[in-house]
N, C-alpha and C. Protein backbone atom coordinates (compact mmCIF):
# COMPACT_ATOMS: atom_id res chain seq x y z
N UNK A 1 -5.24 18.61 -89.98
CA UNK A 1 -5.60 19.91 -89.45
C UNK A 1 -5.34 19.87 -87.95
N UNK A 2 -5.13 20.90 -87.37
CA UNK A 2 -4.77 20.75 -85.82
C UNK A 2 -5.82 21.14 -85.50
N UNK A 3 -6.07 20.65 -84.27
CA UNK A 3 -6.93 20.76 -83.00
C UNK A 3 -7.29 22.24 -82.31
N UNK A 4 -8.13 22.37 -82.30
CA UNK A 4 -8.25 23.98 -80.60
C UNK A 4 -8.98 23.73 -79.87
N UNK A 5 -8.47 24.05 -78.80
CA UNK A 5 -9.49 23.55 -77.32
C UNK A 5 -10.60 24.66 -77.62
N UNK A 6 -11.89 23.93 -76.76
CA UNK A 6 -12.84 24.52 -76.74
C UNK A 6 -12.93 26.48 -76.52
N UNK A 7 -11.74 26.72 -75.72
CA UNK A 7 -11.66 27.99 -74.74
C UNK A 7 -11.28 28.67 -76.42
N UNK A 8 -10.40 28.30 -77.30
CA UNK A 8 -10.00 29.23 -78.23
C UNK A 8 -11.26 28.58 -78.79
N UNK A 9 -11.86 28.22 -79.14
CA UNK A 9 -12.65 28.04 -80.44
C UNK A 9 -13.88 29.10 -79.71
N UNK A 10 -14.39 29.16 -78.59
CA UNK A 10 -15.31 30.13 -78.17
C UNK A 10 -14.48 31.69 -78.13
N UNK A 11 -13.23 31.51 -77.97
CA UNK A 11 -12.47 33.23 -78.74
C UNK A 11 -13.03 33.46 -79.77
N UNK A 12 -12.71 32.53 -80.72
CA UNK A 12 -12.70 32.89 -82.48
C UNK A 12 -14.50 33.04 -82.72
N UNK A 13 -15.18 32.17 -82.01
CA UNK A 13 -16.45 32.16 -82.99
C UNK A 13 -17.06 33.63 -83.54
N UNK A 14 -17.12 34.55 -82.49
CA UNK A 14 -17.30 35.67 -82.40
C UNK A 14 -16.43 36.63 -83.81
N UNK A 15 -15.47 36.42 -84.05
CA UNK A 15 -15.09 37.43 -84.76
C UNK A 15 -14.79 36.10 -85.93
N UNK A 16 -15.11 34.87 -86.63
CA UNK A 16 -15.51 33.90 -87.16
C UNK A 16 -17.18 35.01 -87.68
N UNK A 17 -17.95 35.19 -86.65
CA UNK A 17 -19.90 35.48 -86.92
C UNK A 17 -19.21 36.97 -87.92
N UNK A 18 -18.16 37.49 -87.64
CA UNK A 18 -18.31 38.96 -87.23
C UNK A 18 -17.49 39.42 -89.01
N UNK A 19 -16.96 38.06 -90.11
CA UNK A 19 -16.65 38.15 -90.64
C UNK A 19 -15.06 38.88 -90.09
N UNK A 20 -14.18 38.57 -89.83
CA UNK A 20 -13.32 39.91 -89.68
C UNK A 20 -12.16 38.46 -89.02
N UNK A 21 -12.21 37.41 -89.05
CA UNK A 21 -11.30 36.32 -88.65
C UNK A 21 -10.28 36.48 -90.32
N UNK A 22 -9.41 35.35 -89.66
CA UNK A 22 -8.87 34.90 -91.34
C UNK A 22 -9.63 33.58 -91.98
N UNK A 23 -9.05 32.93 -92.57
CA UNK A 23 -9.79 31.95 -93.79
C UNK A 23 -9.20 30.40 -92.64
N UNK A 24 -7.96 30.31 -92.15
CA UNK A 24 -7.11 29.94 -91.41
C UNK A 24 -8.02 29.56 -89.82
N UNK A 25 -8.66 30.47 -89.37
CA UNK A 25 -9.46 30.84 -87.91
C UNK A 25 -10.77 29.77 -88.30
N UNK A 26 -11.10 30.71 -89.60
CA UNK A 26 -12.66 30.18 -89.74
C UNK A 26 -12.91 28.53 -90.15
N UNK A 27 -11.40 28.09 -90.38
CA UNK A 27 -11.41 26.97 -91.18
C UNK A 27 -11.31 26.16 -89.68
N UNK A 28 -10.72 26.17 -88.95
CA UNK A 28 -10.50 25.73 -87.49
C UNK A 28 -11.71 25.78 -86.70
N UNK A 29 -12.72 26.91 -86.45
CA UNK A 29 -13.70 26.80 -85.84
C UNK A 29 -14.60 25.96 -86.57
N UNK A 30 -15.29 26.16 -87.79
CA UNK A 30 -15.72 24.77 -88.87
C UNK A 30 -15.18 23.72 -88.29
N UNK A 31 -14.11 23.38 -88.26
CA UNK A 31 -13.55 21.82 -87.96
C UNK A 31 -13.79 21.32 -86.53
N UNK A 32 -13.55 22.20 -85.86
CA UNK A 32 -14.28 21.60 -84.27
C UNK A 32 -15.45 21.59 -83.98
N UNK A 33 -16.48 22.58 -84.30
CA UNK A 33 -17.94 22.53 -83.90
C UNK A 33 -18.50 21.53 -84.50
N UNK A 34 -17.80 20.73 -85.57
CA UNK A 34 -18.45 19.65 -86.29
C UNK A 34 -17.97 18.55 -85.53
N UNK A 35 -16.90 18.51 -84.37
CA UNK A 35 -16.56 17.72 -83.42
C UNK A 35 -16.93 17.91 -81.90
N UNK A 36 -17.57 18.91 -81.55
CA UNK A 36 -18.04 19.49 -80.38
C UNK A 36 -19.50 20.20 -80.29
N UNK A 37 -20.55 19.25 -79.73
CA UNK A 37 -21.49 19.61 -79.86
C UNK A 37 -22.07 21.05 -79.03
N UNK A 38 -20.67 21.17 -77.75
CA UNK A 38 -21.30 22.87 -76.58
C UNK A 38 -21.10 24.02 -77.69
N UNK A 39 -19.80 23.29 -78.38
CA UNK A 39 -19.30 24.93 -79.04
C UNK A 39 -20.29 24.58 -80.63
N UNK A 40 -20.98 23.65 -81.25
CA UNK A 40 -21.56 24.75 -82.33
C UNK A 40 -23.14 25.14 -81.72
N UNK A 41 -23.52 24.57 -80.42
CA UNK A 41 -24.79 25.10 -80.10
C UNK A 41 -24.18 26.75 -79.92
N UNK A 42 -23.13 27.21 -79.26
CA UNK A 42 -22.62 28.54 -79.24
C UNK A 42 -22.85 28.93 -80.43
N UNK A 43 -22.26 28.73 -81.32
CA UNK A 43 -22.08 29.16 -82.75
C UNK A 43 -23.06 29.21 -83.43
N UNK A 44 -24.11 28.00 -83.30
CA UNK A 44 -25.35 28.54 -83.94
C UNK A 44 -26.50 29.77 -83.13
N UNK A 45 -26.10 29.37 -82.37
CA UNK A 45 -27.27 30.57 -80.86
C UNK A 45 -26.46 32.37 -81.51
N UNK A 46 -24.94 31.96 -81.90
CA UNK A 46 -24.87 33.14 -81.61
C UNK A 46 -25.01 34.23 -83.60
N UNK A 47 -25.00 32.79 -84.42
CA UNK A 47 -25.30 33.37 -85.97
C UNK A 47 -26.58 34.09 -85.65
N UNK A 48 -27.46 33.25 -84.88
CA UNK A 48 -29.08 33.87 -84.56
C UNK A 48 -29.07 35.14 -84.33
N UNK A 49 -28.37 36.08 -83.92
CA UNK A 49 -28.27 36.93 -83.03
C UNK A 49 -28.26 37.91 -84.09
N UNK A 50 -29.25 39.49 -84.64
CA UNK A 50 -29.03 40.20 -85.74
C UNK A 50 -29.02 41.16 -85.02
N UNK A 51 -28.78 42.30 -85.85
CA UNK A 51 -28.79 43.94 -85.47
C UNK A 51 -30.23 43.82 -85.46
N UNK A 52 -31.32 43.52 -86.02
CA UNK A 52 -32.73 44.04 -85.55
C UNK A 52 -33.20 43.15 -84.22
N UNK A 53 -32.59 42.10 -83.64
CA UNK A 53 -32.93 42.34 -82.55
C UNK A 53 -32.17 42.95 -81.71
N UNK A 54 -31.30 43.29 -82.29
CA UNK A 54 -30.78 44.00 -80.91
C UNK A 54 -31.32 46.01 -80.95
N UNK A 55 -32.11 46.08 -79.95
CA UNK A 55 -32.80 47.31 -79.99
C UNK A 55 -32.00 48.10 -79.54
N UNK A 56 -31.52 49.61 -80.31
CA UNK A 56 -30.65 50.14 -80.01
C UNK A 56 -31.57 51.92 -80.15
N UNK A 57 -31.03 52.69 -78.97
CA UNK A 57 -31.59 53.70 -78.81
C UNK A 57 -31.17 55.04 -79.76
N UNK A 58 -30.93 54.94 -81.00
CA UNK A 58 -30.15 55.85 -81.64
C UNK A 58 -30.57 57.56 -81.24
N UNK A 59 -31.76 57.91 -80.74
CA UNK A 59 -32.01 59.15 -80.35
C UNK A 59 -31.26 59.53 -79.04
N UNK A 60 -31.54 58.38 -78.24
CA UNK A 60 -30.72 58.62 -76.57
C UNK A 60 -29.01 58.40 -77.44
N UNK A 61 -28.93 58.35 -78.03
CA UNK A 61 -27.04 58.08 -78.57
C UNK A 61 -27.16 59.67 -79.08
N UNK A 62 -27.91 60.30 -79.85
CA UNK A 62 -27.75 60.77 -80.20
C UNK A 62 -27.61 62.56 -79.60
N UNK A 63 -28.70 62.09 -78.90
CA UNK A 63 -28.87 63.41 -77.41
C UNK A 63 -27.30 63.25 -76.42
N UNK A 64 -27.05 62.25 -76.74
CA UNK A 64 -25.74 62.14 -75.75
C UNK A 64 -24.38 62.28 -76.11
N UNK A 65 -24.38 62.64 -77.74
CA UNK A 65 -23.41 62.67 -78.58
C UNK A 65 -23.84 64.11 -78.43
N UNK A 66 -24.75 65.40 -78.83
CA UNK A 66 -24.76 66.61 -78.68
C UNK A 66 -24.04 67.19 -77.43
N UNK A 67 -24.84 66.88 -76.54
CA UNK A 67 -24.62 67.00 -75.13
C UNK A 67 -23.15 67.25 -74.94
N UNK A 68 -22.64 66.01 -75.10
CA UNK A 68 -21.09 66.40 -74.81
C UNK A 68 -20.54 67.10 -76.15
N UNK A 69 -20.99 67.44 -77.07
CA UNK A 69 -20.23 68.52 -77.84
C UNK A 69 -20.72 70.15 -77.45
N UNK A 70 -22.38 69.78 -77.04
CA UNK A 70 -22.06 71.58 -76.76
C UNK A 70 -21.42 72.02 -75.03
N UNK A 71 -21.43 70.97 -74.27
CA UNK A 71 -20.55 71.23 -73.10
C UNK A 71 -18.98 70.70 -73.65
N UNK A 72 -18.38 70.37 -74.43
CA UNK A 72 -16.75 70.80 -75.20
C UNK A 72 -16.86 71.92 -75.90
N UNK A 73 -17.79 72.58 -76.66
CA UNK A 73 -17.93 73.81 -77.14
C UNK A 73 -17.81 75.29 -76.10
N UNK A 74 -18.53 74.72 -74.81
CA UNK A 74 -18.77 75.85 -73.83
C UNK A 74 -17.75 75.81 -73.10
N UNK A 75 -17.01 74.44 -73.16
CA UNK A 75 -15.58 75.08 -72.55
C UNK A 75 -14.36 75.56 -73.35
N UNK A 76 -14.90 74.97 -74.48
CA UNK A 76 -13.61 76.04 -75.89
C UNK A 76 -14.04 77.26 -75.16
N UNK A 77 -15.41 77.83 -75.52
CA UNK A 77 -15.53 79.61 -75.51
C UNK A 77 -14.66 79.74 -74.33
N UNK A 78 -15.37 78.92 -73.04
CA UNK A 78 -15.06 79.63 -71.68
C UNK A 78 -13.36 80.07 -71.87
N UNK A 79 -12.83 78.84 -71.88
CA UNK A 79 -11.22 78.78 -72.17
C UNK A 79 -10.90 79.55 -73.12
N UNK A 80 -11.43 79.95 -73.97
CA UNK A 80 -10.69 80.59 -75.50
C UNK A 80 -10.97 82.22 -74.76
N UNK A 81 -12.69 82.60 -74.33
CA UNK A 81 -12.17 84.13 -73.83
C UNK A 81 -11.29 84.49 -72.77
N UNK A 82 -11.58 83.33 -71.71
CA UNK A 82 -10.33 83.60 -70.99
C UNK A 82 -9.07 84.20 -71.46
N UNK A 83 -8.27 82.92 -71.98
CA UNK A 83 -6.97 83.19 -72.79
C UNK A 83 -6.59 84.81 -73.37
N UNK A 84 -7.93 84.70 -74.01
CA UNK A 84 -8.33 86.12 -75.10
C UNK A 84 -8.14 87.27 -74.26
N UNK A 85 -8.60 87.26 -73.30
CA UNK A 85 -9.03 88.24 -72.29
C UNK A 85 -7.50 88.45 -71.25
N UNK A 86 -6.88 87.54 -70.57
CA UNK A 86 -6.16 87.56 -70.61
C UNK A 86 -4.64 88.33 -71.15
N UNK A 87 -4.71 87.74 -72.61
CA UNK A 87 -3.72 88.67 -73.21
C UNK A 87 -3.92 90.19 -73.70
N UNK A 88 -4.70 90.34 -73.17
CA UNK A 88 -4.86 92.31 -73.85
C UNK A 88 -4.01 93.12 -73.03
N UNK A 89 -3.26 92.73 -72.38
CA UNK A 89 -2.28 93.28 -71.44
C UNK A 89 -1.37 93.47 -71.90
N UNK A 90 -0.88 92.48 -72.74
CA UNK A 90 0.71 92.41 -73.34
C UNK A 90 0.97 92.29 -74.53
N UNK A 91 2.03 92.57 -74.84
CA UNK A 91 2.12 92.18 -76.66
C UNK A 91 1.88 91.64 -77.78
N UNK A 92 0.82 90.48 -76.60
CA UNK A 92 0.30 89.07 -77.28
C UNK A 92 -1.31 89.39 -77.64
N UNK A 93 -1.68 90.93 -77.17
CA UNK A 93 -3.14 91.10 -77.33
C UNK A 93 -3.59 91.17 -78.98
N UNK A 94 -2.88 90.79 -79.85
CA UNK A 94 -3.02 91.04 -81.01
C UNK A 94 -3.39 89.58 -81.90
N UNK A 95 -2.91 88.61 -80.78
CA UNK A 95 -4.12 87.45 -81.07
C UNK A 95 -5.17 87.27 -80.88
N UNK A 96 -5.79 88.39 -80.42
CA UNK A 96 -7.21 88.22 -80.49
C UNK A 96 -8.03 88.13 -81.34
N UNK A 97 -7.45 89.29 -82.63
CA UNK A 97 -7.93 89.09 -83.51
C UNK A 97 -8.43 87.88 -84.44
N UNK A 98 -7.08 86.70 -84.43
CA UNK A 98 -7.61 85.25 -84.17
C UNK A 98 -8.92 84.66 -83.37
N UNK A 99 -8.50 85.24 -81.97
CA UNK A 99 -9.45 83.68 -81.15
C UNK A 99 -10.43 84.52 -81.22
N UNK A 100 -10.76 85.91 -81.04
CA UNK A 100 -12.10 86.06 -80.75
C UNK A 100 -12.66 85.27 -81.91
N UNK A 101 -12.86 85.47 -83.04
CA UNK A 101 -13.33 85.11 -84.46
C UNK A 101 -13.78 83.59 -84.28
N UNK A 102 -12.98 83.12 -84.06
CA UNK A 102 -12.93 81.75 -83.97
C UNK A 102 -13.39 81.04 -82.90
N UNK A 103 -13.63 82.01 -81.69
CA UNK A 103 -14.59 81.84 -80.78
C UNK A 103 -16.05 81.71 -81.56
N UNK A 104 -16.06 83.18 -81.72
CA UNK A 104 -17.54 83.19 -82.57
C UNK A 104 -17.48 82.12 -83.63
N UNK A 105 -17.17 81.68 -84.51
CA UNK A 105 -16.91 80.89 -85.26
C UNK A 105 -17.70 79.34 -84.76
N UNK A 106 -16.87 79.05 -83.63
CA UNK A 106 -17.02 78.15 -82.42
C UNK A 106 -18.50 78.17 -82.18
N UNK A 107 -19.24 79.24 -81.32
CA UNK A 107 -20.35 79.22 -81.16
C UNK A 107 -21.33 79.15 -82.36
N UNK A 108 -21.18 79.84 -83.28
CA UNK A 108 -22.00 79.52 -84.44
C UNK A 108 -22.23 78.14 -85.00
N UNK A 109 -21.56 77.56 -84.64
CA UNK A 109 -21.49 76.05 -85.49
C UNK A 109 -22.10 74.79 -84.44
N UNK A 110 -22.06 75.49 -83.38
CA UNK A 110 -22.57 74.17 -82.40
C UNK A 110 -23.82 75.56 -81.61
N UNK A 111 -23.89 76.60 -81.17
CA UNK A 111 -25.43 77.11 -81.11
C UNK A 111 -26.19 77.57 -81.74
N UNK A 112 -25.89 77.86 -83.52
CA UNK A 112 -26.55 78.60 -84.10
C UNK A 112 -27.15 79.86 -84.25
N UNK A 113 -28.10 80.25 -83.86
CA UNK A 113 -29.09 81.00 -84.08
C UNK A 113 -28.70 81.82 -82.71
N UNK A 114 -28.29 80.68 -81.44
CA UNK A 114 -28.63 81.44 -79.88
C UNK A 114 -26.54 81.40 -79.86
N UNK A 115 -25.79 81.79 -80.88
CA UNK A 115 -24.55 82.28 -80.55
C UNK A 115 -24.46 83.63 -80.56
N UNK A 116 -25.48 84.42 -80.46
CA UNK A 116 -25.58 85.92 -80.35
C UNK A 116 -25.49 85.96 -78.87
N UNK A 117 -26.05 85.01 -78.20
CA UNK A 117 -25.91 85.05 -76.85
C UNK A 117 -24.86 84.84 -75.91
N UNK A 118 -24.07 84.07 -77.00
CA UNK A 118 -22.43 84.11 -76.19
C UNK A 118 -21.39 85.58 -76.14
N UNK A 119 -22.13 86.27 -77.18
CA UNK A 119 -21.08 87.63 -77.13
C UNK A 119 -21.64 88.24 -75.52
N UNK A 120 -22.72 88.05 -74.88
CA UNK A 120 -22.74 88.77 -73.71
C UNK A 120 -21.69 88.41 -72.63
N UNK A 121 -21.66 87.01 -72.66
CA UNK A 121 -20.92 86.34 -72.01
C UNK A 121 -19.35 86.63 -72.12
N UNK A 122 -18.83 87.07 -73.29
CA UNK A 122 -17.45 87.61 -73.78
C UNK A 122 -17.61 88.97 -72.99
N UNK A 123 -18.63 90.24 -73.76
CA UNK A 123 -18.52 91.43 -73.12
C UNK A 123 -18.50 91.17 -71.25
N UNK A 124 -19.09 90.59 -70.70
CA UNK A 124 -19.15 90.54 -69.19
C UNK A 124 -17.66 89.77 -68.82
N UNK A 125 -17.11 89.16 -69.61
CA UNK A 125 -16.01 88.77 -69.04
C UNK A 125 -14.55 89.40 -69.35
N UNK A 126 -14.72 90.57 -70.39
CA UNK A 126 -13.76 91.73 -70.73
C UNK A 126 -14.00 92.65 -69.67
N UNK A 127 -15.17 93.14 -69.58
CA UNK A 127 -15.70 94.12 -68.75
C UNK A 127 -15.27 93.95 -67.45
N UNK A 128 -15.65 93.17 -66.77
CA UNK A 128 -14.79 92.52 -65.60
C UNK A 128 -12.94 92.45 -65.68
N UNK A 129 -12.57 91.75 -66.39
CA UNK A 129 -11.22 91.74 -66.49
C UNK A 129 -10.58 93.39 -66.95
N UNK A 130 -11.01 94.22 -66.98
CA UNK A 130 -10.38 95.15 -67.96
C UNK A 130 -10.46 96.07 -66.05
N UNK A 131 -11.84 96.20 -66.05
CA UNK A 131 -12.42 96.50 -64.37
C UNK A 131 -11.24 96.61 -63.50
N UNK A 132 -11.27 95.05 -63.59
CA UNK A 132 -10.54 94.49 -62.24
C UNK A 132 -8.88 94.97 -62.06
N UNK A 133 -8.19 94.62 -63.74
CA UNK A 133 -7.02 95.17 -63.74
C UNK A 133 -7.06 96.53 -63.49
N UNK A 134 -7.77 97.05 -64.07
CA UNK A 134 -7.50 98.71 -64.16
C UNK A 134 -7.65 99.27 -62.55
N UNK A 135 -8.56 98.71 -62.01
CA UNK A 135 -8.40 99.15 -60.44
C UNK A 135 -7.33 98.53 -59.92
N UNK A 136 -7.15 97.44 -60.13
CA UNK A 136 -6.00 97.21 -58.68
C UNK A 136 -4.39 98.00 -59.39
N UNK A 137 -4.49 97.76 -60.41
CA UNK A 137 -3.19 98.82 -61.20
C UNK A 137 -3.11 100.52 -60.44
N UNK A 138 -4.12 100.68 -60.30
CA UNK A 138 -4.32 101.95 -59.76
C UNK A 138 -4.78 103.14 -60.82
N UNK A 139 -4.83 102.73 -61.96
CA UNK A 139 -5.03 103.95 -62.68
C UNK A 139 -6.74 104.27 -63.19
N UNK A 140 -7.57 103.35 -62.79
CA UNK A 140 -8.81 103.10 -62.46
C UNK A 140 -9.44 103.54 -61.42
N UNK A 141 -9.72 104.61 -60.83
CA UNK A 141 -9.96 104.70 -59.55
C UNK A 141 -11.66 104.85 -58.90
N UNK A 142 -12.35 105.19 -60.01
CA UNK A 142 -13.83 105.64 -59.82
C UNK A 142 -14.87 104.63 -60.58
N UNK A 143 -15.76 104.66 -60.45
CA UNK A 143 -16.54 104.19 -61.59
C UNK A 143 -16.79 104.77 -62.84
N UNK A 144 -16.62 105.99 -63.24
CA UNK A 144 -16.84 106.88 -64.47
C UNK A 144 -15.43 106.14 -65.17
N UNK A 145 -14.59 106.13 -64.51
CA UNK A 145 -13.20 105.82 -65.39
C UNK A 145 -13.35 104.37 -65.60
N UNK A 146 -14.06 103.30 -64.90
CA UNK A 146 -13.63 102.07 -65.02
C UNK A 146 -14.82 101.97 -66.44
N UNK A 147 -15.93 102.51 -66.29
CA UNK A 147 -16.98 102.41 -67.42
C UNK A 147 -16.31 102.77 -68.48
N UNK A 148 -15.93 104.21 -68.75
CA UNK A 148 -14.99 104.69 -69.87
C UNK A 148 -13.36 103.86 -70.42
N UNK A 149 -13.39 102.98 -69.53
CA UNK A 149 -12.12 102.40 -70.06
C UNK A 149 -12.24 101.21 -69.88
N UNK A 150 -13.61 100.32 -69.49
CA UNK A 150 -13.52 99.13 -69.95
C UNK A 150 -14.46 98.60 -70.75
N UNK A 151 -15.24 99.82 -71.06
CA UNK A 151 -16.69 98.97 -71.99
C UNK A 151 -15.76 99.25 -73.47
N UNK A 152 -15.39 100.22 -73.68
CA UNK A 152 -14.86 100.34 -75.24
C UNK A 152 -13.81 99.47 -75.61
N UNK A 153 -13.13 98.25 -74.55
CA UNK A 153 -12.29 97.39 -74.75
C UNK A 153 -13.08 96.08 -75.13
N UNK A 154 -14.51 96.38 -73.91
CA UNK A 154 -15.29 94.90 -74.22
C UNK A 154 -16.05 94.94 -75.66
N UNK A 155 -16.33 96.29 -75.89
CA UNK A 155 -17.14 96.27 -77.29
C UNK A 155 -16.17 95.86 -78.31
N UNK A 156 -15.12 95.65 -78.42
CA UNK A 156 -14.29 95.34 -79.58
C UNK A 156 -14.07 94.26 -79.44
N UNK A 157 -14.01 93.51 -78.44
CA UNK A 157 -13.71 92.01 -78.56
C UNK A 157 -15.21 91.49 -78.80
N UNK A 158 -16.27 92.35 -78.34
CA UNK A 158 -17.52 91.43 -79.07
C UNK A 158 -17.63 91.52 -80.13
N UNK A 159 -17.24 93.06 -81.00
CA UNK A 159 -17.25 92.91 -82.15
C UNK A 159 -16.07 91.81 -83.18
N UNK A 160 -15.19 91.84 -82.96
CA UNK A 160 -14.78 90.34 -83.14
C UNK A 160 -14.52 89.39 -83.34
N UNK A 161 -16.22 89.34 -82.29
CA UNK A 161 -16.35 87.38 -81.91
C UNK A 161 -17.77 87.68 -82.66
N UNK A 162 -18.52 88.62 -83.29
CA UNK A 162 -19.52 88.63 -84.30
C UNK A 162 -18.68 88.64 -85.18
N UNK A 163 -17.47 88.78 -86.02
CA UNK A 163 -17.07 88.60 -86.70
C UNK A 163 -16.95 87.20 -87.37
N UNK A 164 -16.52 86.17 -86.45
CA UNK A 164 -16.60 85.19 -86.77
C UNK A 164 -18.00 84.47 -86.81
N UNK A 165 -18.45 84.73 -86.21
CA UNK A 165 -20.27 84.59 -86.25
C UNK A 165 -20.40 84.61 -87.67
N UNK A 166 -20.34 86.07 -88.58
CA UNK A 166 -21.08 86.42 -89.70
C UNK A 166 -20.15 85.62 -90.80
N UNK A 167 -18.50 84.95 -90.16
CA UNK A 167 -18.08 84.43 -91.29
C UNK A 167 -18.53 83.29 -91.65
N UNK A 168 -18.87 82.45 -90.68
CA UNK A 168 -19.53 81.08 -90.83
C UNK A 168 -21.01 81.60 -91.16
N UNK A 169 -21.83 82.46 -91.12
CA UNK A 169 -22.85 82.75 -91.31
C UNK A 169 -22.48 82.54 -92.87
N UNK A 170 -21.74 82.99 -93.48
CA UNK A 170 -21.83 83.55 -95.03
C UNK A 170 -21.37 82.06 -95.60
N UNK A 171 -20.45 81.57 -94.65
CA UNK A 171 -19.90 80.60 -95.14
C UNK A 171 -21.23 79.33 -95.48
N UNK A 172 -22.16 79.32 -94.60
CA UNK A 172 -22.99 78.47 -94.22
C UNK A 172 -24.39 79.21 -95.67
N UNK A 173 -24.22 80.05 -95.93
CA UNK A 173 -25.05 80.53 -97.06
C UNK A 173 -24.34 80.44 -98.49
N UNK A 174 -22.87 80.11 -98.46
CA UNK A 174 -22.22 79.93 -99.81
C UNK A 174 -22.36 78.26 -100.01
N UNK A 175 -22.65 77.78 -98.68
CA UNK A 175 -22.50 76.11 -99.45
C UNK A 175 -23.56 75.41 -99.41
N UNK A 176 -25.20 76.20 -98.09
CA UNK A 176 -26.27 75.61 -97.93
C UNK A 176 -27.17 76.23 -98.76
N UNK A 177 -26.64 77.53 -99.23
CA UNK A 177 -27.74 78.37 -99.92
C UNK A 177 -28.57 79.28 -98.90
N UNK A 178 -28.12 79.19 -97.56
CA UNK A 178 -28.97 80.16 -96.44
C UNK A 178 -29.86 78.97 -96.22
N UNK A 179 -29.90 78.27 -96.54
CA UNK A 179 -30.70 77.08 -95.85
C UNK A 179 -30.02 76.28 -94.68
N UNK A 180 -30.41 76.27 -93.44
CA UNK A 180 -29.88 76.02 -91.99
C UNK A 180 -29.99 74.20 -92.33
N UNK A 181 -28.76 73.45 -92.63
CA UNK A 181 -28.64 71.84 -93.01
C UNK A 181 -28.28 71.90 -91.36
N UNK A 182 -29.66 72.08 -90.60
CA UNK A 182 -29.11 71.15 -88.99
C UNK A 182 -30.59 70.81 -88.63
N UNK A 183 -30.48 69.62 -87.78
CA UNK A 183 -31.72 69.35 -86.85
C UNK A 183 -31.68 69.73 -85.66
C-alpha cells in the first residue's frame, strides 16, 4: 500500500468522517493513523464531533432566509411596475397585461394577506408616471386634466395586479382547500 504524508491524510480525514471519500481514500487514511499517532488523535477528536453538538440557530436561518426573499420580492414589484409603467407609452403597453398579474401574483405569494397593499404602491407609481408624462408632453396642462387622465390609467393597472392576486388566491384554495399552508 503506499504511503501519505501527514498534510494529505489530514485533507482526507474530513471527507473520510463525512462518508463522501472513495473506498481507495478511506483505505489510506485507515492505514496511516494506525502508523501516526497526531493524525488518528485528529481522526478520533474529529468522529466525536455530531450535529447535536453542534448548536445551530435554525429560526435566526430562517428569519434570514425570509428576509432576503421578501426584499427580492420588493424589488421584483419595484422593477416589474416600473418596466410596466414604463411601457404604456408604446406598443409594448400590452404587456402589461402579463406583468401586472404576475406582479400581483408576486406579492401574493411572499405577502399574503398585506399584498392588497402593494396595489397602492402600483396606483401611486402610474399616477405619477402618467402625471409626469402627460405634463411635460404638453397635453396635460391643469390639474383637472392630469386627474382625469391619469387616475383611469392607474385604476386599470391596479385592477390587473388584483388580478393576479385573486389568481393565486383561487389557486391557493384549489390545492390548500382555502386553508393558508404558511407560517
Amino acid at each position: 500500500m503506499s504511503k501519505i504524508s501527514c498534510d494529505t491524510c489530514l485533507d482526507l480525514i474530513p471527507l473520510v468522517k463525512d462518508g463522501v471519500s472513495s473506498q481507495d481514500s478511506r483505505k489510506l487514511v485507515e492505514d496511516h493513523i494506525e502508523t501516526c499517532p497526531e493524525c488518528k488523535e485528529v481522526y478520533l477528536e474529529s468522529k466525536q464531533i455530531e450535529l447535536e453538538d453542534l448548536e445551530i440557530d435554525y429560526d435566526g436561518a430562517l428569519n434570514k432566509i425570509k428576509r432576503k426573499l421578501y426584499a427580492l420580492a420588493g424589488f421584483i414589484l419595484i422593477i416589474g411596475s416600473l418596466v410596466g409603467v414604463s411601457l404604456n407609452d408604446s406598443e409594448n403597453m400590452f404587456y402589461n397585461i402579463l406583468i401586472m398579474p404576475l406582479l400581483g401574483g408576486v406579492a401574493y405569494l411572499v405577502f399574503a394577506k398585506k399584498a392588497f397593499i402593494m396595489s397602492i404602491f402600483i396606483f401611486i407609481i402610474t399616477f405619477i408616471r402618467q402625471a409626469t408624462y402627460g405634463y411635460l408632453e404638453g397635453f396635460l396642462t391643469n390639474s383637472t386634466e392630469i386627474l382625469q387622465e391619469a387616475t383611469p390609467i392607474s385604476i386599470v393597472f391596479v385592477m390587473f395586479f388584483f388580478v393576479g392576486i385573486v389568481i393565486l388566491k383561487l389557486l391557493n384554495i384549489a390545492i390548500y382547500g382555502g386553508k393558508e399552508n404558511r407560517k
